[in-house]
C-alpha atoms as a PDB file:
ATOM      1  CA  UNK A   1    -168.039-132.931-179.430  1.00  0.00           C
ATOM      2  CA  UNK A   2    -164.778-132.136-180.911  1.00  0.00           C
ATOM      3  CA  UNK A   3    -164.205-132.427-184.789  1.00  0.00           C
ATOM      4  CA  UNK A   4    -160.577-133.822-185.355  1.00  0.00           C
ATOM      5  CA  UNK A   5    -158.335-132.107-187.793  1.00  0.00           C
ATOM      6  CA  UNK A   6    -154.755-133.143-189.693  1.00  0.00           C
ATOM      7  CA  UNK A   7    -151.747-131.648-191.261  1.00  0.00           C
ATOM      8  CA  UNK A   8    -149.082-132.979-193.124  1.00  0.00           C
ATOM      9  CA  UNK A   9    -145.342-130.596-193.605  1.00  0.00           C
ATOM     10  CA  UNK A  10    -143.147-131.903-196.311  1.00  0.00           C
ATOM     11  CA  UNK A  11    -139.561-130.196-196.751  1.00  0.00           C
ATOM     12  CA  UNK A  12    -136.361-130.832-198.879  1.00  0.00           C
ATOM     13  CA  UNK A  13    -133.651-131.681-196.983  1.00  0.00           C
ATOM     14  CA  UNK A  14    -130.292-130.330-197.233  1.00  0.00           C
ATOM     15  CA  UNK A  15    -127.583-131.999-199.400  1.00  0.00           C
ATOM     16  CA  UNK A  16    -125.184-133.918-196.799  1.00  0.00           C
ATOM     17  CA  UNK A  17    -127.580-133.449-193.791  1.00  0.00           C
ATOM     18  CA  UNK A  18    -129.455-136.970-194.415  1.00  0.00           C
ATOM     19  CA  UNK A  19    -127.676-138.837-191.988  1.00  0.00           C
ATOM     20  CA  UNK A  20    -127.342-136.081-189.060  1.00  0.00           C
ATOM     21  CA  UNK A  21    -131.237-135.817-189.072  1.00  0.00           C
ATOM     22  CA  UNK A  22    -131.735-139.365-189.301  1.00  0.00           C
ATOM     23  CA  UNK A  23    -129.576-139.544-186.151  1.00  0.00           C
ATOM     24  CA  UNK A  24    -131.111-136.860-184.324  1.00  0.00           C
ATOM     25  CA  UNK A  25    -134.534-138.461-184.981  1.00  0.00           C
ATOM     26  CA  UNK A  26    -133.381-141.499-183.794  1.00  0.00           C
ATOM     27  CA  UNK A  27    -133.164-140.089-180.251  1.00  0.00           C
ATOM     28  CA  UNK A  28    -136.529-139.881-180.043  1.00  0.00           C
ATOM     29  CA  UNK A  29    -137.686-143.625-180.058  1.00  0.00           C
ATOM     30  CA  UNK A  30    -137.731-145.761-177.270  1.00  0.00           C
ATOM     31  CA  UNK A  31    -134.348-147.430-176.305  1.00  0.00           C
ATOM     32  CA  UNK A  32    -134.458-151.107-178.457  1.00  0.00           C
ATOM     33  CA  UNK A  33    -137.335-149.980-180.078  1.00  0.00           C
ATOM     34  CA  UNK A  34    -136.920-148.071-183.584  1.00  0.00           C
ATOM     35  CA  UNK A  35    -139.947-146.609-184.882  1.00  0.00           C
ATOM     36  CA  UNK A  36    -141.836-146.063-181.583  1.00  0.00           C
ATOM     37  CA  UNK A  37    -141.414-142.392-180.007  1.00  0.00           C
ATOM     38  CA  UNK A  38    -141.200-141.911-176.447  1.00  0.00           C
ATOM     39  CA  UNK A  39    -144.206-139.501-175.648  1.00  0.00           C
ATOM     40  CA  UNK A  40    -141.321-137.987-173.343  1.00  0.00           C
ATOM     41  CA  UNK A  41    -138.255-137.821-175.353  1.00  0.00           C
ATOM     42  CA  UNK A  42    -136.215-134.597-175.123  1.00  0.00           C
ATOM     43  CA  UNK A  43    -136.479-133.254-178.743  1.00  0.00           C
ATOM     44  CA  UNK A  44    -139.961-133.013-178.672  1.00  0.00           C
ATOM     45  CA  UNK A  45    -142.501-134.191-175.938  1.00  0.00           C
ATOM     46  CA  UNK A  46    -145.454-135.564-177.723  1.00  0.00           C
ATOM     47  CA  UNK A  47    -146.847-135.920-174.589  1.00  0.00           C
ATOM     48  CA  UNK A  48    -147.054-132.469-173.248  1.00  0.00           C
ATOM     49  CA  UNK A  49    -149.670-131.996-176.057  1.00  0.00           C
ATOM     50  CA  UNK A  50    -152.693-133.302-175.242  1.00  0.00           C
ATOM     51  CA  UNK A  51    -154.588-133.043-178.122  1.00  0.00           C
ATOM     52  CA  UNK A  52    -152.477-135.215-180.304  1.00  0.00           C
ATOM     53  CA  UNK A  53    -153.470-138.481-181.582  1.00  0.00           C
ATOM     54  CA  UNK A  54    -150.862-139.701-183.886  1.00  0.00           C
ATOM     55  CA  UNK A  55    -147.464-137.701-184.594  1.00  0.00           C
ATOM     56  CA  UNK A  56    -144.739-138.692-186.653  1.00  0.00           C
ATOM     57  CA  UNK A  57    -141.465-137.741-188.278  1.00  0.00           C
ATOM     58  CA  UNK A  58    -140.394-139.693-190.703  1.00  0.00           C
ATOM     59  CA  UNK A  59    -137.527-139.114-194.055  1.00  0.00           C
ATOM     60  CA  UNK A  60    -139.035-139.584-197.232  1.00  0.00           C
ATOM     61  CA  UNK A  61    -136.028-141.205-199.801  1.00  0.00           C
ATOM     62  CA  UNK A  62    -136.680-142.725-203.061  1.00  0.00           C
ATOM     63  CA  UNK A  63    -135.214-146.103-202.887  1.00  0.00           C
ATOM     64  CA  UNK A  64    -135.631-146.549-206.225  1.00  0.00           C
ATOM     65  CA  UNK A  65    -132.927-144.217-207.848  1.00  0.00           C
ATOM     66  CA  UNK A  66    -130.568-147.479-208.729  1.00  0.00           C
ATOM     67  CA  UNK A  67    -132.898-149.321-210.555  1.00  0.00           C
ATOM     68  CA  UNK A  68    -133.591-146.096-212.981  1.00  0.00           C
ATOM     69  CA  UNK A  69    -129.839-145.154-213.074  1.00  0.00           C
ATOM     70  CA  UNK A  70    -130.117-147.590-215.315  1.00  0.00           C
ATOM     71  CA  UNK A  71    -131.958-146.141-218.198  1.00  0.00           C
ATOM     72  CA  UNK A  72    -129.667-143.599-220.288  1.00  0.00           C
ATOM     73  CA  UNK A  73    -132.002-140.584-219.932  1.00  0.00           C
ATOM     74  CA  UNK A  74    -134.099-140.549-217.240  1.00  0.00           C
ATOM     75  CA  UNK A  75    -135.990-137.687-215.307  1.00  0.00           C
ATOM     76  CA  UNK A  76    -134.195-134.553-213.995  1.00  0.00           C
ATOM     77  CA  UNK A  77    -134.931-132.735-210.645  1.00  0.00           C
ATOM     78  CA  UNK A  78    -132.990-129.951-209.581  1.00  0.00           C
ATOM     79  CA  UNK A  79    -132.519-131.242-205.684  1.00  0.00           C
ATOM     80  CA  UNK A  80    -130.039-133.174-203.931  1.00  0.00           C
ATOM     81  CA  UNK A  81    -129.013-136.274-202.074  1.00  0.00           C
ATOM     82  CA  UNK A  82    -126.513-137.280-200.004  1.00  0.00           C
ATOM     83  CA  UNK A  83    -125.421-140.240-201.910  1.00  0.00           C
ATOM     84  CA  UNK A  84    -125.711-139.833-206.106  1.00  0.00           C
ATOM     85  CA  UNK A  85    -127.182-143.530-207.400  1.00  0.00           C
ATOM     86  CA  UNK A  86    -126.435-141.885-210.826  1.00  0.00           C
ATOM     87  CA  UNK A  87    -123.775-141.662-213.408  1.00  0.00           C
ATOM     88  CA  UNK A  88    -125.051-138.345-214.539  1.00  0.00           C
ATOM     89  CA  UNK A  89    -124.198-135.551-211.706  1.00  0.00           C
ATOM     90  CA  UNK A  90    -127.365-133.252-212.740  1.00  0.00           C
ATOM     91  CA  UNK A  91    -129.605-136.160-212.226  1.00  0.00           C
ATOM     92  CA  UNK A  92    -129.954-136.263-208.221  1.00  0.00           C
ATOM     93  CA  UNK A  93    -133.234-136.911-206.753  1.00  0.00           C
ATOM     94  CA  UNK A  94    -134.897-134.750-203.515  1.00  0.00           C
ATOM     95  CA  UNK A  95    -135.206-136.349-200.226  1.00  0.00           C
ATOM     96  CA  UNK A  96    -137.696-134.812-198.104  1.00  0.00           C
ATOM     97  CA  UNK A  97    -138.743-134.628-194.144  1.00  0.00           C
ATOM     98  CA  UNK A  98    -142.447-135.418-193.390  1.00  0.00           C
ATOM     99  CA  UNK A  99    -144.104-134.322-190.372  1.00  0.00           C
ATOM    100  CA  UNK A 100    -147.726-135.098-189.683  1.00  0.00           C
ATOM    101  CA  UNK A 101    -149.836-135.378-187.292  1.00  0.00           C
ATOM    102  CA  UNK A 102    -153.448-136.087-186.425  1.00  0.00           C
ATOM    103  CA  UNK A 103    -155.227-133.738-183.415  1.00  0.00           C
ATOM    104  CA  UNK A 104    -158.134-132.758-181.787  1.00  0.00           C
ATOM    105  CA  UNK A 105    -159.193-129.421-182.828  1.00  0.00           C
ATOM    106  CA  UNK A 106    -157.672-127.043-185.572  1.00  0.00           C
ATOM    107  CA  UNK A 107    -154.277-128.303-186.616  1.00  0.00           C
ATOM    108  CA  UNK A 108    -153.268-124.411-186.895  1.00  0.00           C
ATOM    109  CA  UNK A 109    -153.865-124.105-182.741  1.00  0.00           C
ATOM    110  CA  UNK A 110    -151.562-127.321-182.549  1.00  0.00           C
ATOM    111  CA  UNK A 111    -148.344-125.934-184.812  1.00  0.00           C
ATOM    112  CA  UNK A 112    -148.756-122.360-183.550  1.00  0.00           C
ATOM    113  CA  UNK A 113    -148.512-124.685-179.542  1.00  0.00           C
ATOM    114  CA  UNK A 114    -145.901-126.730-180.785  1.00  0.00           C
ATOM    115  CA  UNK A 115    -143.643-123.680-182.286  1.00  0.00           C
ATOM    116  CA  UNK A 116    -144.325-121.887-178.532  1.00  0.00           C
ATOM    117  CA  UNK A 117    -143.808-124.735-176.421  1.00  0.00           C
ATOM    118  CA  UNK A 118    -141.143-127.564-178.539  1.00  0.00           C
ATOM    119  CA  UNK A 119    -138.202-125.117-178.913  1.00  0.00           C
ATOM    120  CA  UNK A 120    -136.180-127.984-180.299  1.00  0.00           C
ATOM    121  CA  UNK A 121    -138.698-128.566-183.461  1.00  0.00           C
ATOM    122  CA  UNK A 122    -136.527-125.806-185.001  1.00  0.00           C
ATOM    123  CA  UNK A 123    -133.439-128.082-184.565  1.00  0.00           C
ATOM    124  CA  UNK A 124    -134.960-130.871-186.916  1.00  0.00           C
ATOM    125  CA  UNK A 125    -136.336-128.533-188.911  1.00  0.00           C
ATOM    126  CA  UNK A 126    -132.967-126.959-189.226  1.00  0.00           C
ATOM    127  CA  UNK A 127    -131.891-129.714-191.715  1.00  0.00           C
ATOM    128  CA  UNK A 128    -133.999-128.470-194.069  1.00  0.00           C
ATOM    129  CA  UNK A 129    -133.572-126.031-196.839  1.00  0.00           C
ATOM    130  CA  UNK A 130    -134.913-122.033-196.300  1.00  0.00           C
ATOM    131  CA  UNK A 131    -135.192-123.052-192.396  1.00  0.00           C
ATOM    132  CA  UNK A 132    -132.475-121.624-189.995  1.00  0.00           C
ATOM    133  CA  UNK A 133    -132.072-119.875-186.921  1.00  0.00           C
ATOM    134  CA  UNK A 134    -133.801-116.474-188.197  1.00  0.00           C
ATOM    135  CA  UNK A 135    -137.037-117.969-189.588  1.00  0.00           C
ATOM    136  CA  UNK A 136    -140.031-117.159-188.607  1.00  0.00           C
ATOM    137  CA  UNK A 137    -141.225-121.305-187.381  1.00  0.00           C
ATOM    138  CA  UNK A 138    -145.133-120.829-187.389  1.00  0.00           C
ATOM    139  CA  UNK A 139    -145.123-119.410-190.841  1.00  0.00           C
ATOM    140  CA  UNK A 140    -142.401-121.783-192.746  1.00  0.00           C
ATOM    141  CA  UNK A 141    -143.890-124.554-191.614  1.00  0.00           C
ATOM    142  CA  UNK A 142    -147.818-123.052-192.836  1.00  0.00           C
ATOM    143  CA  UNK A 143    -146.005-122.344-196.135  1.00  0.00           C
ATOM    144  CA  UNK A 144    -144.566-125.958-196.189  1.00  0.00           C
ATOM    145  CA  UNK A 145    -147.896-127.804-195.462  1.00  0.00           C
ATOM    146  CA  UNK A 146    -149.759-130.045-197.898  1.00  0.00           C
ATOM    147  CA  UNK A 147    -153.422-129.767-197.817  1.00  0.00           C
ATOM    148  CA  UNK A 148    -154.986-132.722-198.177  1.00  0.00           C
ATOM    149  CA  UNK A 149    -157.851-133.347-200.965  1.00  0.00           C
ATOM    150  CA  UNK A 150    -159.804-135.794-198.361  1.00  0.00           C
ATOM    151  CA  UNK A 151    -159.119-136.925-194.921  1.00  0.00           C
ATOM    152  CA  UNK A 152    -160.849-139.639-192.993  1.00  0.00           C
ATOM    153  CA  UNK A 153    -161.671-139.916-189.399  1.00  0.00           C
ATOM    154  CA  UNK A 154    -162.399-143.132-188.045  1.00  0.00           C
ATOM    155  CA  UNK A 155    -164.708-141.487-185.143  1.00  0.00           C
ATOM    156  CA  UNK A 156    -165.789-138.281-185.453  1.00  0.00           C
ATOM    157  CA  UNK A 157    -165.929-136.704-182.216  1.00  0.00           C
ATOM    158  CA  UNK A 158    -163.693-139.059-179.971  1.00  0.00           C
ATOM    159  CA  UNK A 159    -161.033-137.052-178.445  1.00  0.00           C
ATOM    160  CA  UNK A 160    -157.548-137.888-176.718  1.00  0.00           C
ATOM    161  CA  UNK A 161    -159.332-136.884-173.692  1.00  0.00           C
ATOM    162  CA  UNK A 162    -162.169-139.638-174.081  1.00  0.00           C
ATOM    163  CA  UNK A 163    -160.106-142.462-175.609  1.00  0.00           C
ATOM    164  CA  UNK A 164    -157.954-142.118-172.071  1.00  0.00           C
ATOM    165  CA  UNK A 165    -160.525-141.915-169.980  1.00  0.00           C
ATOM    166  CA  UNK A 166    -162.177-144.875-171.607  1.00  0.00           C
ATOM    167  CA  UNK A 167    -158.785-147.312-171.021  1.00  0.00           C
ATOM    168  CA  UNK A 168    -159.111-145.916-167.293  1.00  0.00           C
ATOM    169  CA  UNK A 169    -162.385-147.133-166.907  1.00  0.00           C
ATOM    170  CA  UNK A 170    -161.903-150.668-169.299  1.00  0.00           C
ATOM    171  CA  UNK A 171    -158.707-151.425-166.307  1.00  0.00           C
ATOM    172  CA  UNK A 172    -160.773-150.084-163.551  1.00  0.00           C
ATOM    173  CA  UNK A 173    -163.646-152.612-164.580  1.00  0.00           C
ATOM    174  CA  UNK A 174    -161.358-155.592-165.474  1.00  0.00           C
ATOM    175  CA  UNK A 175    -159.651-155.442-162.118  1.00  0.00           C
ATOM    176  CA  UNK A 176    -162.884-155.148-160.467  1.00  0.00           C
ATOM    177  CA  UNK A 177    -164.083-158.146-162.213  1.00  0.00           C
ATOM    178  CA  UNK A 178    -161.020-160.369-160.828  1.00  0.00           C
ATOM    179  CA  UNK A 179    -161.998-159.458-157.308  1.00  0.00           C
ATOM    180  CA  UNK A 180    -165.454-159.367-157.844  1.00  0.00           C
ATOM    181  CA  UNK A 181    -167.362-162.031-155.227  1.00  0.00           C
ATOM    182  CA  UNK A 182    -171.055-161.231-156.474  1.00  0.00           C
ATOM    183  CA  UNK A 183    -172.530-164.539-158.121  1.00  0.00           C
ATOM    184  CA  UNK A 184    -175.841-162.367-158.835  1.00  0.00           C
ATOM    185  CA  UNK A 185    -176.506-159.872-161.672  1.00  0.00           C
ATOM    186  CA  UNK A 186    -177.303-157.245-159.672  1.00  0.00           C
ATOM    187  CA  UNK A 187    -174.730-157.794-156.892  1.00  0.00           C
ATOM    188  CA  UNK A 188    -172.188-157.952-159.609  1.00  0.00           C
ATOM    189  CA  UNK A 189    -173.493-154.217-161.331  1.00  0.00           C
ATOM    190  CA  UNK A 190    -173.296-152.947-157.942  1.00  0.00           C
ATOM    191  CA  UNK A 191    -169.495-153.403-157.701  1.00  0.00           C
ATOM    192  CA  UNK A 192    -168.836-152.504-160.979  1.00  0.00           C
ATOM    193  CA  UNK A 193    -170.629-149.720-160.418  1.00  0.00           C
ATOM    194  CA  UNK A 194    -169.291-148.592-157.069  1.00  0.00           C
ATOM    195  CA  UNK A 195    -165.370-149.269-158.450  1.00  0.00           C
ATOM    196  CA  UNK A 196    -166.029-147.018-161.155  1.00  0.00           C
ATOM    197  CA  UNK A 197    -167.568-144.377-158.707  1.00  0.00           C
ATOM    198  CA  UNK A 198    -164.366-144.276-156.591  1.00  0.00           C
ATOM    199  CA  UNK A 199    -162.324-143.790-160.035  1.00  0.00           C
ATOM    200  CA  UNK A 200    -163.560-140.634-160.122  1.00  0.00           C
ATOM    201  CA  UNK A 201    -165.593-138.700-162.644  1.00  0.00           C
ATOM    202  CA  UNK A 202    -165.249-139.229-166.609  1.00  0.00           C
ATOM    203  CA  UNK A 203    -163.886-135.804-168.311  1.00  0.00           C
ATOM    204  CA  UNK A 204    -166.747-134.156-169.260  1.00  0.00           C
ATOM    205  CA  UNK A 205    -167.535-133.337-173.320  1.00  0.00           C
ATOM    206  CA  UNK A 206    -167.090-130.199-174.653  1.00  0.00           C
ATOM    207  CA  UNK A 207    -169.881-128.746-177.159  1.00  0.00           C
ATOM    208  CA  UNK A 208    -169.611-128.888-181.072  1.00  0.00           C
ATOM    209  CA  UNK A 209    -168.153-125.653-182.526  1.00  0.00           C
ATOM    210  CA  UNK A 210    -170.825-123.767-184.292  1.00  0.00           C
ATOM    211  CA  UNK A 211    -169.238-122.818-187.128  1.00  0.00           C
ATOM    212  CA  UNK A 212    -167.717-126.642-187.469  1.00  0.00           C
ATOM    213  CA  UNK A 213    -171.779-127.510-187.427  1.00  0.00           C
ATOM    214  CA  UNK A 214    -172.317-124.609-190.114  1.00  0.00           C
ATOM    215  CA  UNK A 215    -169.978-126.108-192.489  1.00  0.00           C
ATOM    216  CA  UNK A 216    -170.879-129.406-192.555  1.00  0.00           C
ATOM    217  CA  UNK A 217    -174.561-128.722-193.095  1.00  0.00           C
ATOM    218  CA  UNK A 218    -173.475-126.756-196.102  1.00  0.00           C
ATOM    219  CA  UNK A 219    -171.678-130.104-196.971  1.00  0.00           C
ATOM    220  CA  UNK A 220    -174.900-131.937-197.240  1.00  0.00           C
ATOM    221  CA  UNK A 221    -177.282-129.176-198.318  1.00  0.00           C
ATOM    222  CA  UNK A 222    -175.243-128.431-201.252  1.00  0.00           C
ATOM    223  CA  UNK A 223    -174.925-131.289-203.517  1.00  0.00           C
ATOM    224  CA  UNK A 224    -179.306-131.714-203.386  1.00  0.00           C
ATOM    225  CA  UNK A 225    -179.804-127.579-203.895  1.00  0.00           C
ATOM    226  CA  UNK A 226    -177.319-128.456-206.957  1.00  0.00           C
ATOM    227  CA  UNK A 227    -179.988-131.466-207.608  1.00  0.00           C
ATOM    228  CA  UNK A 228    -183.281-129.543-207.301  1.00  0.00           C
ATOM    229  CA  UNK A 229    -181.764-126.860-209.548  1.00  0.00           C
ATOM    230  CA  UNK A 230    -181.095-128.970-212.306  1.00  0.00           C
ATOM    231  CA  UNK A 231    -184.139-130.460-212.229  1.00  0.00           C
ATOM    232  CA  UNK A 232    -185.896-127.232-212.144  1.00  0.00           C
ATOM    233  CA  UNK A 233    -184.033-126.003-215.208  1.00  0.00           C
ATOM    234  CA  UNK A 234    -182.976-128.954-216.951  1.00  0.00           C
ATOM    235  CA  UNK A 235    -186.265-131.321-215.809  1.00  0.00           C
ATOM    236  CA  UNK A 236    -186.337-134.131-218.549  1.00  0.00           C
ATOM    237  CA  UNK A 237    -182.557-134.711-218.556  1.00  0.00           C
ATOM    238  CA  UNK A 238    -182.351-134.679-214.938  1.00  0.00           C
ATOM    239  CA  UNK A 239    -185.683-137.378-214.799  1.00  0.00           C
ATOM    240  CA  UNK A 240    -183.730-139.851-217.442  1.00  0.00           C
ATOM    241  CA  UNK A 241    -180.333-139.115-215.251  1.00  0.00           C
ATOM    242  CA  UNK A 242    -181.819-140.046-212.279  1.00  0.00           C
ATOM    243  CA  UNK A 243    -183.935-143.231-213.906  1.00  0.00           C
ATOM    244  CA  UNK A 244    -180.324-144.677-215.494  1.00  0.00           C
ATOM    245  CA  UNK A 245    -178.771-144.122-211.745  1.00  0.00           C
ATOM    246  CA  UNK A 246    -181.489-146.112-209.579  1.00  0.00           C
ATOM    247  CA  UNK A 247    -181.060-148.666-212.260  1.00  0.00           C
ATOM    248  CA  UNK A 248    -177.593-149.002-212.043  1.00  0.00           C
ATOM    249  CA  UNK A 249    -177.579-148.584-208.070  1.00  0.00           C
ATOM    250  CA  UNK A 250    -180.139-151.956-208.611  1.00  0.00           C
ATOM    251  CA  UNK A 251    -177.748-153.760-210.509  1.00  0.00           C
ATOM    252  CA  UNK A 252    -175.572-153.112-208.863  1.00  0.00           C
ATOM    253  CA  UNK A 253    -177.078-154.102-205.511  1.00  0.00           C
ATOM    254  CA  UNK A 254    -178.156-157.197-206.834  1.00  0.00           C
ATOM    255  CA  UNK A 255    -175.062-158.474-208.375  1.00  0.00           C
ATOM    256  CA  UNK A 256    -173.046-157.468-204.796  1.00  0.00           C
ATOM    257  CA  UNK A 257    -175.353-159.697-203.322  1.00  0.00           C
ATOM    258  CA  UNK A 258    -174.983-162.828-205.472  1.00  0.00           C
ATOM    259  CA  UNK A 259    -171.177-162.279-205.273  1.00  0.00           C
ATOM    260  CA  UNK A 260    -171.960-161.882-201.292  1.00  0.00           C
ATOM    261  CA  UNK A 261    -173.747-165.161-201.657  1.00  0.00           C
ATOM    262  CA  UNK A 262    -170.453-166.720-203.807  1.00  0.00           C
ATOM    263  CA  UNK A 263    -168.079-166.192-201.117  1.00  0.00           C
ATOM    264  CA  UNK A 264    -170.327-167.394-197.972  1.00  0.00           C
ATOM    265  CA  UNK A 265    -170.414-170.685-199.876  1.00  0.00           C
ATOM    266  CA  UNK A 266    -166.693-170.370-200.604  1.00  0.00           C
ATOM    267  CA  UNK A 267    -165.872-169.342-196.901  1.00  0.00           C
ATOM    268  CA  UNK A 268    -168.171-172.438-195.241  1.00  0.00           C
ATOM    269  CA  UNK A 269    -166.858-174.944-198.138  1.00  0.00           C
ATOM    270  CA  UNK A 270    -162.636-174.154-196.972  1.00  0.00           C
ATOM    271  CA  UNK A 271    -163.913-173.802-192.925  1.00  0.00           C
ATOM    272  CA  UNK A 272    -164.910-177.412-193.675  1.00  0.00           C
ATOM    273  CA  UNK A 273    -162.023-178.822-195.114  1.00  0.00           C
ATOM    274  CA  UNK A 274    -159.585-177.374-192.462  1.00  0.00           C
ATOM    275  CA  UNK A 275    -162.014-178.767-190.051  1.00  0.00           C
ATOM    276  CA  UNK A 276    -161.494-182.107-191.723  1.00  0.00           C
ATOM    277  CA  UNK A 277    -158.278-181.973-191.633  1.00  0.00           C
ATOM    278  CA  UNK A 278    -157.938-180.729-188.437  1.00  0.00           C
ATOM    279  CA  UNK A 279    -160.190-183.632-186.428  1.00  0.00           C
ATOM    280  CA  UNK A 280    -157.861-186.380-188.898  1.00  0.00           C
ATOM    281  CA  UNK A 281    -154.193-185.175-188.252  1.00  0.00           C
ATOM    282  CA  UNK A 282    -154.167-183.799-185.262  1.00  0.00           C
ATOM    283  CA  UNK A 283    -155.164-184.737-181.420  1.00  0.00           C
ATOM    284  CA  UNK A 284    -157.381-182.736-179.409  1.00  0.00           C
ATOM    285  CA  UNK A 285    -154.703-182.564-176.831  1.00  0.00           C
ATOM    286  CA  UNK A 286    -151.730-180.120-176.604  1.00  0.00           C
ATOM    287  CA  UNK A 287    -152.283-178.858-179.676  1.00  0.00           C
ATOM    288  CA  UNK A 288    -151.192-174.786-179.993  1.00  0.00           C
ATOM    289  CA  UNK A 289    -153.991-172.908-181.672  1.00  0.00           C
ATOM    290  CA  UNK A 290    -151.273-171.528-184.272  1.00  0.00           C
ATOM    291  CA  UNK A 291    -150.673-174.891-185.621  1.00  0.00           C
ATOM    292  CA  UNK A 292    -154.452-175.510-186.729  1.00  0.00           C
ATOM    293  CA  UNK A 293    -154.058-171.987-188.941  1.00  0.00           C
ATOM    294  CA  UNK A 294    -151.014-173.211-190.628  1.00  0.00           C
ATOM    295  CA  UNK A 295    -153.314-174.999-193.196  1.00  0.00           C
ATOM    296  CA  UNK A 296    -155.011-171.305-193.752  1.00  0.00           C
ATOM    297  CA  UNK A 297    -156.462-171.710-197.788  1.00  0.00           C
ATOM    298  CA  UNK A 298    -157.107-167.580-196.926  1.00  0.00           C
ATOM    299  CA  UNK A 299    -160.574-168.484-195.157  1.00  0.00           C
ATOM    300  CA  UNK A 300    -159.369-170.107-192.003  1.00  0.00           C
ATOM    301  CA  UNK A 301    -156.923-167.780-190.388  1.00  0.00           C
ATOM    302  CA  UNK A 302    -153.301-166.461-190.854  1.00  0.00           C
ATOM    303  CA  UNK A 303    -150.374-168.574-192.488  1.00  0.00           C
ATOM    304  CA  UNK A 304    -148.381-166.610-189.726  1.00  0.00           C
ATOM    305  CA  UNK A 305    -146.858-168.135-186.960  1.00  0.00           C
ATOM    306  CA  UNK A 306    -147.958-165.182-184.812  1.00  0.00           C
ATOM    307  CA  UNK A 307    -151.305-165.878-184.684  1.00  0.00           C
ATOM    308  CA  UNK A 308    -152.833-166.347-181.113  1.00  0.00           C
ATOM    309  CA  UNK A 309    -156.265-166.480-181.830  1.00  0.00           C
END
């Protein structure tokens, strides 16, 4: 298994360099389509880095600065911006280039890749301040990186590598199912079986770092060797500590369930009045799905028109 890992850069940007950078990162988004990267765009293939789950680029500007220009003294920062949104000159606000990303691995194998391999990174990064043509890439952007106090991982353990090879497979067996003439169970497993056969084999998973193994354990030991010390030392308070947290974990349990219990009742009683009015003022015939969720009272779908159940 491979643990995931993050890492987030955040850098000022140069005074009058806002817009050029916002145009250069432009290039990299599909054609039509702002916001979405092409994995293949020339300023930095995304795709050539297979470990990468999520990348993005994006300009961090306080779009706020006009509503506080109008207080008489507010907050000074020493930065810049291309545009002042205040009557006093000293009073201009950072804006700041984010770069994160979300990879399987250690994030420091995937920037020390990405400086080796995406020559242009130092072209975006260029825009920035204390970044030009003689800086050393690997270490200004370590010395620019935010650690994080928590991160989350959805799956722990499910790669790039897996997720693609899983999509394979999911279209493999759809289109099998389509041409599928088995009207038995086991005819129809055979097929599915064979088709993913001749799809060839699923990438194989690599083991769990030890020391990644190591540190987790430590996670979990830790906080009960804490416990079992204080209660060795300290053993009365740590009996009444423990006594006042079951009883509030009780409570607490008790009164999530009753408010569980509310909001079934709720849920059921507005699912039956959109029914009602559903069967009265409408017919069961050519009737789009979206218009039944347009009387949504938040239990019985979206108020968007979007929805396609």
């Amino acid at each position: 298994m491979i643990p995931q890992d993050s890492f987030t850069i955040v850098a000022k940007i140069r005074a009058g360099s806002i817009g050029a950078l916002r145009s250069l990162l432009t290039t990299m988004n599909y054609e039509n389509c702002a916001g979405f990267a092409d994995p293949d765009n020339p300023l930095v293939r995304f795709g050539d880095f297979k470990t990468i789950h999520f990348a993005r680029f994006v300009v961090l500007a306080d779009n706020t600065l006009k509503d506080r220009a109008a207080y008489s003294h507010p907050p000074r920062d020493e930065a810049t911006s291309d545009e002042p949104t205040r009557k006093e000159p000293s009073c201009k606000w950072p804006t700041y280039l984010c770069f994160m990303a979300d990879c399987d691995g250690p994030a420091d194998e995937l920037l020390k890749s990405m400086t080796q391999n995406a020559s242009r990174l130092r072209e975006i990064f260029g825009h920035c301040e204390g970044c030009d043509d003689t800086t050393d890439m690997l270490g200004w952007l370590h010395a620019h990186r935010i650690q994080p106090m928590a991160s989350y991982v959805n799956w722990v353990g499910r790669s790039v590598a897996q997720i693609r090879d899983e999509a394979r497979l999911h279209h493999v067996l759809r289109d099998a199912l389509s041409r599928t003439s088995a009207r038995n169970p086991q005819g129809l497993f055979a097929e599915l079986r064979d088709a993913a056969a001749a799809a060839g084999p699923l990438t194989q998973r690599p083991p769990t770092p030890f020391v990644w193994r190591i540190r987790n354990l430590t996670h979990m030991l830790v906080p009960l060797l804490v416990a079992l010390a204080c209660l060795v030392w300290f053993p009365v308070i740590t009996i009444v500590l423990l006594a006042i947290a079951a009883l509030l974990f009780f409570v607490t349990l008790r009164r999530h369930d009753e408010l569980t219990r509310s909001c079934r009742s709720l849920t059921n009683a507005r699912k039956s009045r959109c029914c009602v009015r559903a069967r009265i003022t409408t017919s069961p015939t050519n009737i789009p799905r979206w218009a039944l969720s347009s009387w949504d009272d938040s239990a019985c779908g979206p108020r968007s028109s979007s929805f396609t159940g």
